[in-house]
Protein backbone atom coordinates (compact mmCIF):
# COMPACT_ATOMS: atom_id res chain seq x y z
CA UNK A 1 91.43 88.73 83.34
CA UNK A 2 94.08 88.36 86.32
CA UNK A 3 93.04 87.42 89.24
CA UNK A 4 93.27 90.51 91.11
CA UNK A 5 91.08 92.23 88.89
CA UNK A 6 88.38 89.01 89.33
CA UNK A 7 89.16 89.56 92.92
CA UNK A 8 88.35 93.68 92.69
CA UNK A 9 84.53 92.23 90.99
CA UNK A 10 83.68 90.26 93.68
CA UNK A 11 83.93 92.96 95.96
CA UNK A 12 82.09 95.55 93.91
CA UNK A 13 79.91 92.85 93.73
CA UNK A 14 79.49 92.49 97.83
CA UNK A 15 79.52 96.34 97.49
CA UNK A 16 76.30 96.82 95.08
CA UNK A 17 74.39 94.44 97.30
CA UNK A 18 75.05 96.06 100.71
CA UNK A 19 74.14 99.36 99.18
CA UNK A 20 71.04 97.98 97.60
CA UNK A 21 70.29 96.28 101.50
CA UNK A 22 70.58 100.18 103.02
CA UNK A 23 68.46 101.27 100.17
CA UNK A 24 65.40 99.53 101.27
CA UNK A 25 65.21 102.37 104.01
CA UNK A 26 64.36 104.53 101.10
CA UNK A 27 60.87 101.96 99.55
CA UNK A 28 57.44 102.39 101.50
CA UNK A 29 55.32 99.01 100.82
CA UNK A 30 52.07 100.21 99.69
CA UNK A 31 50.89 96.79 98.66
CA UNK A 32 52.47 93.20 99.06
CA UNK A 33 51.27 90.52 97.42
CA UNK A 34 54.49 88.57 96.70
CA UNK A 35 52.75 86.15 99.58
CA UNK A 36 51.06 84.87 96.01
CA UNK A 37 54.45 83.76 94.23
CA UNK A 38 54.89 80.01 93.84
CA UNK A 39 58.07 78.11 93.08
CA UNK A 40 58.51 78.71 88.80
CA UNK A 41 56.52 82.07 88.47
CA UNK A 42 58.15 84.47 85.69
CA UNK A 43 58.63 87.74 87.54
CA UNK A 44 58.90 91.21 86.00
CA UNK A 45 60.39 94.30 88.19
CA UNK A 46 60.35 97.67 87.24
CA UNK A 47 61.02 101.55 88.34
CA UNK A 48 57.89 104.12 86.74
CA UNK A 49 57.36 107.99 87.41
CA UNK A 50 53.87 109.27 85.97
CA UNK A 51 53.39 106.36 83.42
CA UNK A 52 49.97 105.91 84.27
CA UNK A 53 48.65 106.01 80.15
CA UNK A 54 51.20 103.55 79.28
CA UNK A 55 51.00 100.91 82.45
CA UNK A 56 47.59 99.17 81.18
CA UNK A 57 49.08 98.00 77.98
CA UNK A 58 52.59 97.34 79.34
CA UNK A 59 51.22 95.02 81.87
CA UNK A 60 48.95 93.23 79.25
CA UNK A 61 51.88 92.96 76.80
CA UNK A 62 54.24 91.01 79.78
CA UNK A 63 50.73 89.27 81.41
CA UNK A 64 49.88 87.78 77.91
CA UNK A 65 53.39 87.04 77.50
CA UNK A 66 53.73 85.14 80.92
CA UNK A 67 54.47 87.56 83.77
CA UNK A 68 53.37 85.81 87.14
CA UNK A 69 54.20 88.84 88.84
CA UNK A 70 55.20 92.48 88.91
CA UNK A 71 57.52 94.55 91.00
CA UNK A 72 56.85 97.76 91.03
CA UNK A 73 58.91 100.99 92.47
CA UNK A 74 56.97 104.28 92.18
CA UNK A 75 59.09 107.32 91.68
CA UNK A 76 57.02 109.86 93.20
CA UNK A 77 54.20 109.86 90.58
CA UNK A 78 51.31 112.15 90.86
CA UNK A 79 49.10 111.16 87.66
CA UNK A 80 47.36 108.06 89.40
CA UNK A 81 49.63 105.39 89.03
CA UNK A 82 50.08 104.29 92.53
CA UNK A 83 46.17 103.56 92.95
CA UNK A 84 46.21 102.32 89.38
CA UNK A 85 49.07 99.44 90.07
CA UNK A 86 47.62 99.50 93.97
CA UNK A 87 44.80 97.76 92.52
CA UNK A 88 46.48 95.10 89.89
CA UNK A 89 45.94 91.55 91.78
CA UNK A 90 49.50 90.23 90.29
CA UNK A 91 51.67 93.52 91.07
CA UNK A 92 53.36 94.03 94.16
CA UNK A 93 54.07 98.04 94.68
CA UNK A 94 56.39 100.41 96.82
CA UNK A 95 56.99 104.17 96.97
CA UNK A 96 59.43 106.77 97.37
CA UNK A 97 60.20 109.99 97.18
CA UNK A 98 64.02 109.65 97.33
CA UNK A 99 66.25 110.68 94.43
CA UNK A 100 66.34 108.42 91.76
CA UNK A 101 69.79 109.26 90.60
CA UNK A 102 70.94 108.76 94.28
CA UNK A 103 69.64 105.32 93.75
CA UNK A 104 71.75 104.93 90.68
CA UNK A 105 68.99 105.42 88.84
CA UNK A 106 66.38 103.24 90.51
CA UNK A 107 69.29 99.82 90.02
CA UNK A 108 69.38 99.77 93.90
CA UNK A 109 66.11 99.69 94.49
CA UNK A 110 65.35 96.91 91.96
CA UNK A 111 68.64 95.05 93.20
CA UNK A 112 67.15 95.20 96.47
CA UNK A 113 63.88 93.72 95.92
CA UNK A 114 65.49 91.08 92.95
CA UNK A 115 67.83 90.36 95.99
CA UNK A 116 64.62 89.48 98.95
CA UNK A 117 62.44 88.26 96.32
CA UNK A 118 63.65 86.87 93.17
CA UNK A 119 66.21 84.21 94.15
CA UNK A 120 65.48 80.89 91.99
CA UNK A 121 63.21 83.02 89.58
CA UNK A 122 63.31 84.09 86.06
CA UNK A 123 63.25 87.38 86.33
CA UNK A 124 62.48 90.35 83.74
CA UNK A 125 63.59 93.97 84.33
CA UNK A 126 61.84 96.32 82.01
CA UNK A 127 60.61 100.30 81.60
CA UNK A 128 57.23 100.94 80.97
CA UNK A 129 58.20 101.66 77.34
CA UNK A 130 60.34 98.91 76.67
CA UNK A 131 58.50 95.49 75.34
CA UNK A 132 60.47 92.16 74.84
CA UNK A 133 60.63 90.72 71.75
CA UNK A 134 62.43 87.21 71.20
CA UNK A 135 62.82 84.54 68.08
CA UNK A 136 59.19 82.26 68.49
CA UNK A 137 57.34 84.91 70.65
CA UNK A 138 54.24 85.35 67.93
CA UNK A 139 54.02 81.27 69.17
CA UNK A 140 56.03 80.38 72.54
CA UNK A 141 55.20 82.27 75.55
CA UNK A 142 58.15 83.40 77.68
CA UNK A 143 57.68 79.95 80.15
CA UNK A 144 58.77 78.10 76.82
CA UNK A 145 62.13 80.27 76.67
CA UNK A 146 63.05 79.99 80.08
CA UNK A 147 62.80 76.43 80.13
CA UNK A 148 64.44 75.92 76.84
CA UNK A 149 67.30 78.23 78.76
CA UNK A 150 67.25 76.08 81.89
CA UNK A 151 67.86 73.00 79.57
CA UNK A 152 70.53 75.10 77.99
CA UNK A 153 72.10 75.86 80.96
CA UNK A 154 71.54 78.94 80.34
CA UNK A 155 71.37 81.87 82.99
CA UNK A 156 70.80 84.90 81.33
CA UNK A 157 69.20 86.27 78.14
CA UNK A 158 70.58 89.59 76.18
CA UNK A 159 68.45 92.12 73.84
CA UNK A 160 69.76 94.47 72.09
CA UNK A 161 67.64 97.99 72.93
CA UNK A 162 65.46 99.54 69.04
CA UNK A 163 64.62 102.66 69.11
CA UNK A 164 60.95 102.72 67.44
CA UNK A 165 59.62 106.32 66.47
CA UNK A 166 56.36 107.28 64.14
CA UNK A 167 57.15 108.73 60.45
CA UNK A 168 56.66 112.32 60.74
CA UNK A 169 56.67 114.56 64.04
CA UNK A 170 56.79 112.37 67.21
CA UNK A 171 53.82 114.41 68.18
CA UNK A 172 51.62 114.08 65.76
CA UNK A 173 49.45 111.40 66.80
CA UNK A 174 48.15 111.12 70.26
CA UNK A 175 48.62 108.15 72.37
CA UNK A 176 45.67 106.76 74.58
CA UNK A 177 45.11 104.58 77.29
CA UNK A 178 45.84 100.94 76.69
CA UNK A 179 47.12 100.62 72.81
CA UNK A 180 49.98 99.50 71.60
CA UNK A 181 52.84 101.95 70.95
CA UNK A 182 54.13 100.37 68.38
CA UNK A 183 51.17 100.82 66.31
CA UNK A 184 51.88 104.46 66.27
CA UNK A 185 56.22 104.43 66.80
CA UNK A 186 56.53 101.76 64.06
CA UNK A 187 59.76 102.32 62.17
CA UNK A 188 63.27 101.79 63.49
CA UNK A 189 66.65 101.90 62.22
CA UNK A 190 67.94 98.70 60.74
CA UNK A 191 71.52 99.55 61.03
CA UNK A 192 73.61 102.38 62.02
CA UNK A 193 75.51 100.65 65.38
CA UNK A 194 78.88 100.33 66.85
CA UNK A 195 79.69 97.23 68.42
CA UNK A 196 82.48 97.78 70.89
CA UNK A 197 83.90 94.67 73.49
CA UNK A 198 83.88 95.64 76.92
CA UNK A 199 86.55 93.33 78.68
CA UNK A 200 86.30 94.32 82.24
CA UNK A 201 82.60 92.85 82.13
CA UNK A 202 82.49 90.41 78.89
CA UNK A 203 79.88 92.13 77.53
CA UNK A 204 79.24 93.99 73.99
CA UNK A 205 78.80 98.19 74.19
CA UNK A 206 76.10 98.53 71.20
CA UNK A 207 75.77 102.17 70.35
CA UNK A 208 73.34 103.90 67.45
CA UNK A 209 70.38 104.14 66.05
CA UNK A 210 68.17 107.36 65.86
CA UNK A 211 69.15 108.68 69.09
CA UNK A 212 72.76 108.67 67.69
CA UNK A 213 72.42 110.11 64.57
CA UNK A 214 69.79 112.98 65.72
CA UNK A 215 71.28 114.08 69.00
CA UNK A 216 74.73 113.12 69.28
CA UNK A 217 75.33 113.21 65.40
CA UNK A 218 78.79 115.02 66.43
CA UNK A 219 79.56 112.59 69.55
CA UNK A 220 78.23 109.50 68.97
CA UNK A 221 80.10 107.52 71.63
CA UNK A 222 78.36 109.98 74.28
CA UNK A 223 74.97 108.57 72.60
CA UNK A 224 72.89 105.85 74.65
CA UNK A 225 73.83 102.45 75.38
CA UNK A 226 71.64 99.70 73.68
CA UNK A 227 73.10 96.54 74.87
CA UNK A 228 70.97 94.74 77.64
CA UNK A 229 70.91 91.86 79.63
CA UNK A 230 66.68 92.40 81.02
CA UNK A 231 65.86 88.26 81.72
CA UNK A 232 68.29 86.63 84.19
CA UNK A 233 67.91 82.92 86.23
CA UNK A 234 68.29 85.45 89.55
CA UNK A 235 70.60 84.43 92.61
CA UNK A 236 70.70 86.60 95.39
CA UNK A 237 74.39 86.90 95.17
CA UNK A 238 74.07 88.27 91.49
CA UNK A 239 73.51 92.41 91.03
CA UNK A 240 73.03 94.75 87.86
CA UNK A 241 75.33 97.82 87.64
CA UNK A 242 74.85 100.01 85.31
CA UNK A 243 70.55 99.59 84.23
CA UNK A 244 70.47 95.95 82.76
CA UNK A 245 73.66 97.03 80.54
CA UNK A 246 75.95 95.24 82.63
CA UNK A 247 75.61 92.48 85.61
CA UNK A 248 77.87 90.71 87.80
CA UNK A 249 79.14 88.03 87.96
CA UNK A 250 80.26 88.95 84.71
CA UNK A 251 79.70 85.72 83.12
CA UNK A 252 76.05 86.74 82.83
CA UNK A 253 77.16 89.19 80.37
CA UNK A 254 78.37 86.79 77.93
CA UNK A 255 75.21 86.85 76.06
CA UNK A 256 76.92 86.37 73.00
CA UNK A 257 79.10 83.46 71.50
CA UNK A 258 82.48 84.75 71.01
CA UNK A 259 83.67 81.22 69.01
CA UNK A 260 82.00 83.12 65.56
CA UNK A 261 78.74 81.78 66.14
CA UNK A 262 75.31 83.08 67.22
CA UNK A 263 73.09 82.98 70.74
CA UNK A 264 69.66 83.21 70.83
CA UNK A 265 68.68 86.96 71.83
CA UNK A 266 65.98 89.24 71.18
CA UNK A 267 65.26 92.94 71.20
CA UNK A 268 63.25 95.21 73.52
CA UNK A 269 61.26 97.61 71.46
CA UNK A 270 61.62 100.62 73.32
CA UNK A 271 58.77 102.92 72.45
CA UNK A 272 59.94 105.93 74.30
CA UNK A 273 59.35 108.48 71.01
CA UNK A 274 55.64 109.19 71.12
CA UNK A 275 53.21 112.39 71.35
CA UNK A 276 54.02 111.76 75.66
CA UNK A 277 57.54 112.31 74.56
CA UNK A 278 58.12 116.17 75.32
CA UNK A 279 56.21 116.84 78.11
CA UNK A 280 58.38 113.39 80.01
CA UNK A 281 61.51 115.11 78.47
CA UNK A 282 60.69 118.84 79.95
CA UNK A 283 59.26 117.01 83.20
CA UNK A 284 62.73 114.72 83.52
CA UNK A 285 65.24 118.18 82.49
CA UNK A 286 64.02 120.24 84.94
CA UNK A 287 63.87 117.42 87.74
CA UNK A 288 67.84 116.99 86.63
CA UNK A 289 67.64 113.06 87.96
CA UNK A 290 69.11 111.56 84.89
CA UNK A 291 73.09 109.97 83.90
CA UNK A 292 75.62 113.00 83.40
CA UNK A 293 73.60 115.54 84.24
CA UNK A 294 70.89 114.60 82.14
CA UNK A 295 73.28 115.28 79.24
CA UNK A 296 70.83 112.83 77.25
CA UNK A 297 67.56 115.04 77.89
CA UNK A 298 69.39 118.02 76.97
CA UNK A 299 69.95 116.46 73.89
CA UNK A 300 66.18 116.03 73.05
CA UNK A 301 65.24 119.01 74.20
CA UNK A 302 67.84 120.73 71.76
CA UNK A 303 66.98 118.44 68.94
CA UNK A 304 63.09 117.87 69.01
CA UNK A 305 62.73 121.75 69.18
CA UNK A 306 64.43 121.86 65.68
CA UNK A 307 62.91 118.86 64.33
CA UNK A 308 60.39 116.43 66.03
CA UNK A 309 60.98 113.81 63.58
CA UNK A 310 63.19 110.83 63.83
CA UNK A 311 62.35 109.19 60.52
CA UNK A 312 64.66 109.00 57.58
CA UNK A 313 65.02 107.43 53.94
CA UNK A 314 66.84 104.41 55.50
CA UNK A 315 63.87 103.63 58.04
CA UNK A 316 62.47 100.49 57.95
CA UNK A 317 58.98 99.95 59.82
CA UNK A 318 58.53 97.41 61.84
CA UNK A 319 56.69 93.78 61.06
CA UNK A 320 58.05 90.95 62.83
CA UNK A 321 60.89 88.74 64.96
CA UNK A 322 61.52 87.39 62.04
CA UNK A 323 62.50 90.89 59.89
CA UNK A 324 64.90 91.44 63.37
CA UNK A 325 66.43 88.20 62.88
CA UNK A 326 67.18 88.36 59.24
CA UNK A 327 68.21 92.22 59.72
CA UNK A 328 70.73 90.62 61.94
CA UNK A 329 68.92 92.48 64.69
CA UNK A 330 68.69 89.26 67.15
CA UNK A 331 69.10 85.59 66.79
CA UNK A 332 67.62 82.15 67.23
CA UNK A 333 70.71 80.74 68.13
CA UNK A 334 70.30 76.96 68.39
CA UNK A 335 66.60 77.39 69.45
CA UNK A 336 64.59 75.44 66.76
């Protein structure tokens, strides 16, 4: 890369970050607790509209896991959540009613608070329906990877999104309060993906899975984006762009080893395919707050009305780290 388009990063850079700053006008505090972070707490941030039934088990998953702290912007909910998370001792919460697509789809707000918060910290950026999965987690808490990573040198950590979805209708079992999803959306596509090199930010565009095959079938390079770069050694000069697809500086992208050889990364089981599926996907259509026009809900919408089942003959369901790693899935790198 020359070095005026280096030059044209940094300032997109200097860019995201003033427009996360402004965005702050936009977040009401309803509880601050961050008074409680020490020096070496894993923190977790994360945007939520009317998650309440899944937020119990999320924040067990990433508490058991090694969370110090949560982050928390509210979307506007109206199920319960805000007195829900109001009342977690280790979560730190704000509000607002502003558009979430004017925020770039909540990034500013997150950049914002990763930006007056986060600097010096490990920090995890994760959905509600999204749950971290990495080579040694059934034995290593997170605190064990991010100090094998700090020994590394190591600044950033990349998982590749899995789409995990029941056998049968979507719909056909219902999900309560505080299990796991993934006892119910248990299968997953083993392969299926396009790999594609993204020069301008050194990262890797993975495309695929079920989302591909079942609502873009015709278009697949309009389908989701499944590379992700959620746990990052945060700086308050660093800012995510697009989600956690893409970061800058773009070095932090590089979360692969492009000498042939592997770097440890995990997956994020993303459990978004259960019985709360179509009401969310009506809910998030008609609010029209989504990337392209919510071209992506309009796409379920269309498809589960056909056909609310995402399972097929080359499914494979879902067992360990291990089964990702051998599937090629994610990688221990040089992490023995």
């Amino acid at each position: 890369m020359g070095v005026i388009e280096t030059y044209r990063l940094r300032l997109r850079r200097k860019r995201y970050i003033a427009r996360a700053i402004r965005k702050r006008r936009e977040l009401r505090n309803v509880v601050n607790r961050t008074k409680d972070v020490k020096k070496g707490n894993i923190l977790a941030f994360s945007t939520q509209r009317n998650e309440k039934v899944r937020l119990p088990y999320f924040l067990e998953y990433y508490r058991d896991m090694g969370v110090d702290h949560f982050f928390i912007v509210d979307n506007d909910s109206d199920d319960g959540s805000v007195p829900y998370l109001a009342a977690q001792p280790d979560v730190s919460l704000w509000h607002t009613k502003a558009s979430y697509k004017g925020s770039r789809f909540g990034v500013d707000w997150l950049n914002y608070l990763q930006w007056k918060y986060a600097h010096g910290h490990w920090t995890l950026v994760v959905d509600p329906d999204e749950f971290l999965v990495y080579p040694f987690c059934d034995t290593r808490p997170l605190p064990a990877l991010t100090d094998w990573l700090d020994a590394s040198e190591i600044k950033s950590f990349g998982a590749m999104l899995l789409d995990m979805y029941p056998k049968g209708r979507i719909d056909a079992q219902p999900y309560k309060e505080g299990m796991n999803p993934v006892e119910i959306a248990s299968w997953f596509d083993a392969g299926n993906y396009t790999i594609t090199p993204n020069h301008t930010y050194s990262n890797l565009w993975i495309q695929g899975g079920p989302r591909a095959r079942k609502f873009f079938p015709e278009e697949p390079n309009r389908a989701p984006a499944l590379n992700k770069t959620p746990l990052i050694k945060w700086d308050r000069s660093y800012v995510y762009v697009s989600s956690t697809h893409t970061v800058l500086p773009r070095g932090l992208n590089k979360v692969f080893d492009d000498n042939g050889g592997e770097k440890a990364s995990g997956v994020l089981l993303h459990t978004k395919f259960i019985d709360t599926f179509g009401l969310k996907a009506k809910e998030e259509l008609e609010r029209g707050e989504h990337y392209a026009g919510s071209v992506e809900y309009k796409a379920y919408a269309s498809g589960l009305v056909e056909d609310p089942d995402l399972w097929c003959k080359w499914s494979e369901k879902y067992i360990n780290w291990r089964q990702l790693e051998i599937l090629g899935l994610m990688s221990k790198g040089n992490w023995a």
